[in-house]
N, C-alpha and C. Protein backbone atom coordinates (compact mmCIF):
# COMPACT_ATOMS: atom_id res chain seq x y z
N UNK A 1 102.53 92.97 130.14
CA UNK A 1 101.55 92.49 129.17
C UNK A 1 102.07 91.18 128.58
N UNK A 2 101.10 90.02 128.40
CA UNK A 2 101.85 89.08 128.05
C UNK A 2 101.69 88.96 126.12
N UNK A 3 102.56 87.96 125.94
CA UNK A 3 102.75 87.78 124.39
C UNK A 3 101.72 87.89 123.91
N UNK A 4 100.69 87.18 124.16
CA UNK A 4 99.18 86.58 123.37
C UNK A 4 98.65 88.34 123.70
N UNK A 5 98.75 88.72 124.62
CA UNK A 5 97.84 90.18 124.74
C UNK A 5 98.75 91.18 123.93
N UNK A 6 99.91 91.02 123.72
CA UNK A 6 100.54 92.09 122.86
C UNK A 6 99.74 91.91 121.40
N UNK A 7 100.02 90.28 120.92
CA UNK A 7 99.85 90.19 119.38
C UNK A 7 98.48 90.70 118.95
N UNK A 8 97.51 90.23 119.87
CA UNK A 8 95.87 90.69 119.62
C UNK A 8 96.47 92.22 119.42
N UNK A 9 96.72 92.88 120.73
CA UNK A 9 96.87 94.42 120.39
C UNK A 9 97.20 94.46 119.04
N UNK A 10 98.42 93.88 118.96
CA UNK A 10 99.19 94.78 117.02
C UNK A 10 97.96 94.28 116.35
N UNK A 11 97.69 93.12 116.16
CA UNK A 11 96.57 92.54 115.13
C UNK A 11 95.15 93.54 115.20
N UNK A 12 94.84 94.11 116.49
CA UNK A 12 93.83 94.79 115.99
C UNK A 12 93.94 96.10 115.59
N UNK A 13 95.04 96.71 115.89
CA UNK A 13 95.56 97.88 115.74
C UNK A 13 96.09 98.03 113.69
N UNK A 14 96.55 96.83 113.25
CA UNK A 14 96.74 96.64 111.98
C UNK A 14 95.34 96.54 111.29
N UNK A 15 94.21 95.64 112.10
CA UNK A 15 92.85 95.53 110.96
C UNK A 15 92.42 96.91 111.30
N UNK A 16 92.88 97.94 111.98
CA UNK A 16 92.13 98.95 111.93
C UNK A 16 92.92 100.08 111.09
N UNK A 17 94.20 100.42 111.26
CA UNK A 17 94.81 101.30 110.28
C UNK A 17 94.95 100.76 108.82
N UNK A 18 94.92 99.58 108.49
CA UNK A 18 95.46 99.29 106.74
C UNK A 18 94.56 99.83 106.32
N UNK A 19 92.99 99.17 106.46
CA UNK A 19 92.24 99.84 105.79
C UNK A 19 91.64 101.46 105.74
N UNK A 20 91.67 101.90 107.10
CA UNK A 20 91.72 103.45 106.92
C UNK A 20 92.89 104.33 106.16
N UNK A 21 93.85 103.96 106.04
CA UNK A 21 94.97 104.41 105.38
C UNK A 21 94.79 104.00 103.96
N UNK A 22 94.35 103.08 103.75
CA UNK A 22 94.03 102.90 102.16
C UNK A 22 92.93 103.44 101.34
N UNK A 23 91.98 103.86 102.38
CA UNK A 23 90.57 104.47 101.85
C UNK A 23 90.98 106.00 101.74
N UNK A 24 91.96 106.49 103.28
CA UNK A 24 92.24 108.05 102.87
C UNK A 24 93.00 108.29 101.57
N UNK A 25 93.34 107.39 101.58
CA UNK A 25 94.70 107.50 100.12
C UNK A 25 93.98 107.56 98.56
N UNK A 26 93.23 106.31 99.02
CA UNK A 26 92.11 106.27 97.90
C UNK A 26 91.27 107.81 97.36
N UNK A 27 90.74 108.06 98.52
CA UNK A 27 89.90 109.12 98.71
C UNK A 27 90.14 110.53 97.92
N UNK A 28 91.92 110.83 99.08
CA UNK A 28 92.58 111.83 99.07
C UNK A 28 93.69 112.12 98.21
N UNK A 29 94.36 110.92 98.05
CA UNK A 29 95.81 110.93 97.59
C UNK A 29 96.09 111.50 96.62
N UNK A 30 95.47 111.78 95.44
CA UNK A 30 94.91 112.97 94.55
C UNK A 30 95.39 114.13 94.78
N UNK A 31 94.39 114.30 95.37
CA UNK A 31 94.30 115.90 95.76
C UNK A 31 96.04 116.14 96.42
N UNK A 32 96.31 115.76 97.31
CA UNK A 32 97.29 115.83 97.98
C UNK A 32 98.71 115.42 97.69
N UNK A 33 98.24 115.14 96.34
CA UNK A 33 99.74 114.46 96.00
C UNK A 33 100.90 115.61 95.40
N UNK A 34 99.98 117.23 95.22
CA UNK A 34 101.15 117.93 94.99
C UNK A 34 101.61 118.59 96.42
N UNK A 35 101.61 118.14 97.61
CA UNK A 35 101.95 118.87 98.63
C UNK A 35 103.17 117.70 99.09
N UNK A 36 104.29 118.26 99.59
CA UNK A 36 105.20 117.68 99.87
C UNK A 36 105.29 116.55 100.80
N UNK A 37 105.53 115.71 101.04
CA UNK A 37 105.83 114.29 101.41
C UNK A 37 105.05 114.92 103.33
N UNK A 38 106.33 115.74 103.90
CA UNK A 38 106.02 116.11 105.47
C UNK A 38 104.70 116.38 105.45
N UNK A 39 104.11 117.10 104.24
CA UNK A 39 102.76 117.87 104.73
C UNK A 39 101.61 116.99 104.52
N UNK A 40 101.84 115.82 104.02
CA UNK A 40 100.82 114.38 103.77
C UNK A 40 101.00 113.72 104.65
N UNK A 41 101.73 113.43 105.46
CA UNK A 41 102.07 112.83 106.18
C UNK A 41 101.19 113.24 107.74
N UNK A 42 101.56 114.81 107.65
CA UNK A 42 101.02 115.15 108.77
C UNK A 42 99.50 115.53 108.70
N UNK A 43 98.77 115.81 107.03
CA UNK A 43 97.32 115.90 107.10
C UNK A 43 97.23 114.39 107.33
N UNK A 44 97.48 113.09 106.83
CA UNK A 44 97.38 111.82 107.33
C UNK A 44 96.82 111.63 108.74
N UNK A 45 98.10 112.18 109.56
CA UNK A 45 98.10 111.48 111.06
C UNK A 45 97.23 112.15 111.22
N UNK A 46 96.71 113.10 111.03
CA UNK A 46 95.61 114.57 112.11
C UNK A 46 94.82 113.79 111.90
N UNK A 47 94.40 113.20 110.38
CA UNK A 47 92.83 112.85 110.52
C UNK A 47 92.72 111.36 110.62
N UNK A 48 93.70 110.53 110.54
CA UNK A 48 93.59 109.33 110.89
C UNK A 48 94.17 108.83 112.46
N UNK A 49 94.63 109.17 113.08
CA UNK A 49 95.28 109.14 114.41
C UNK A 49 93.68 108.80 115.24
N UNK A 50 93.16 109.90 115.97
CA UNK A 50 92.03 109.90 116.26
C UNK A 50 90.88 109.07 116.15
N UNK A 51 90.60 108.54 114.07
CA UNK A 51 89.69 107.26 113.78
C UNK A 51 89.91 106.62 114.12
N UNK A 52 91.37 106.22 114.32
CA UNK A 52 91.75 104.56 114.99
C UNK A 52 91.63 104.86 116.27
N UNK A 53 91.69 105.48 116.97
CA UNK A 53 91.77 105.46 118.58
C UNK A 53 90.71 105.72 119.11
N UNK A 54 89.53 106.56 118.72
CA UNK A 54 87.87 106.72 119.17
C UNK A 54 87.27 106.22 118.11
N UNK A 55 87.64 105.47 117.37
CA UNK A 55 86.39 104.94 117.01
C UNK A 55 86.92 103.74 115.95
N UNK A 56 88.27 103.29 115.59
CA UNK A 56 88.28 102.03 114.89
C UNK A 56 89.04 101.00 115.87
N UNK A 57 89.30 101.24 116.62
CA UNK A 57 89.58 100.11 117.98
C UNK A 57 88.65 100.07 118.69
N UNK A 58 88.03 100.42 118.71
CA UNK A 58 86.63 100.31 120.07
C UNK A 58 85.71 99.49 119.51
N UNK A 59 85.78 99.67 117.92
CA UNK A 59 84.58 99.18 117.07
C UNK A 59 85.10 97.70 116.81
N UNK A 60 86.50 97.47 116.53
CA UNK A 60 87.30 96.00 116.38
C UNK A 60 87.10 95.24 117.77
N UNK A 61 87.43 95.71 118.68
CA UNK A 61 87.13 95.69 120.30
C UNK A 61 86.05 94.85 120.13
N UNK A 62 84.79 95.63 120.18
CA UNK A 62 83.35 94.92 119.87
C UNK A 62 83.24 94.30 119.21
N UNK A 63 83.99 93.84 117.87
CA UNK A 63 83.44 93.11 117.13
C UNK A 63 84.65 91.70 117.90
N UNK A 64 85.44 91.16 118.46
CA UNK A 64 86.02 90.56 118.70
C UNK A 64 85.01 89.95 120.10
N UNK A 65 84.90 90.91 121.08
CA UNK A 65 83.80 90.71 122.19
C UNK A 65 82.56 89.36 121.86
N UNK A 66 82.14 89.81 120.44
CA UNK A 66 81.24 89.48 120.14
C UNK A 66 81.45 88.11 119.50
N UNK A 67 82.90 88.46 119.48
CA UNK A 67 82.84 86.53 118.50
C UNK A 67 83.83 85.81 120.11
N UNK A 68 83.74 86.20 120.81
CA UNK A 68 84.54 85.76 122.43
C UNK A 68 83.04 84.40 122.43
N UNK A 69 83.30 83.22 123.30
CA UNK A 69 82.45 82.71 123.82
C UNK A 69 82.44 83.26 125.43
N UNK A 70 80.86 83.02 125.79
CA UNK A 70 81.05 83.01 127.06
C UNK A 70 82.34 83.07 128.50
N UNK A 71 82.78 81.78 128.22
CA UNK A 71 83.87 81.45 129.09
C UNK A 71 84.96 82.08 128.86
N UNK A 72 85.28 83.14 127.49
CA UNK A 72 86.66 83.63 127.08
C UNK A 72 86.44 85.01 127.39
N UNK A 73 85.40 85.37 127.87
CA UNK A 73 85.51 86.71 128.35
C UNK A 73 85.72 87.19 129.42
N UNK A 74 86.29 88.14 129.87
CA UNK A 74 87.06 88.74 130.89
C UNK A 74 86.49 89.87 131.62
């Protein structure tokens, strides 16, 4: 994989977890804040793992597609 295709990867992989991780926190972090560090961690990944991978990369994906010109698409 070359450099330029790695950084897009991290870059879209970052616009898609900061903000889901900040909204669950927002959301949740409350509720969950008397359960011990491991057990937030792991309700975290269960339900955010998955958003980013079916459905907040696919959706960044498209929205990047969409700002591609013609000639930059592959």
């Amino acid at each position: 994989m070359k450099t330029r295709m790695k950084l897009m990867a991290s870059l879209k992989i970052w616009i898609a977890i900061y903000p889901s991780i900040t909204l669950f926190l927002f959301l949740f972090g409350e509720a969950l804040s008397g359960l011990p560090l491991y057990l937030r961690t792991l309700i975290l990944t269960l339900a955010l793992v998955p958003w980013v991978v079916f459905i907040g990369i696919p959706l960044i994906d498209k929205f990047f597609r969409i700002g591609q010109s013609p000639n930059q698409k592959k």
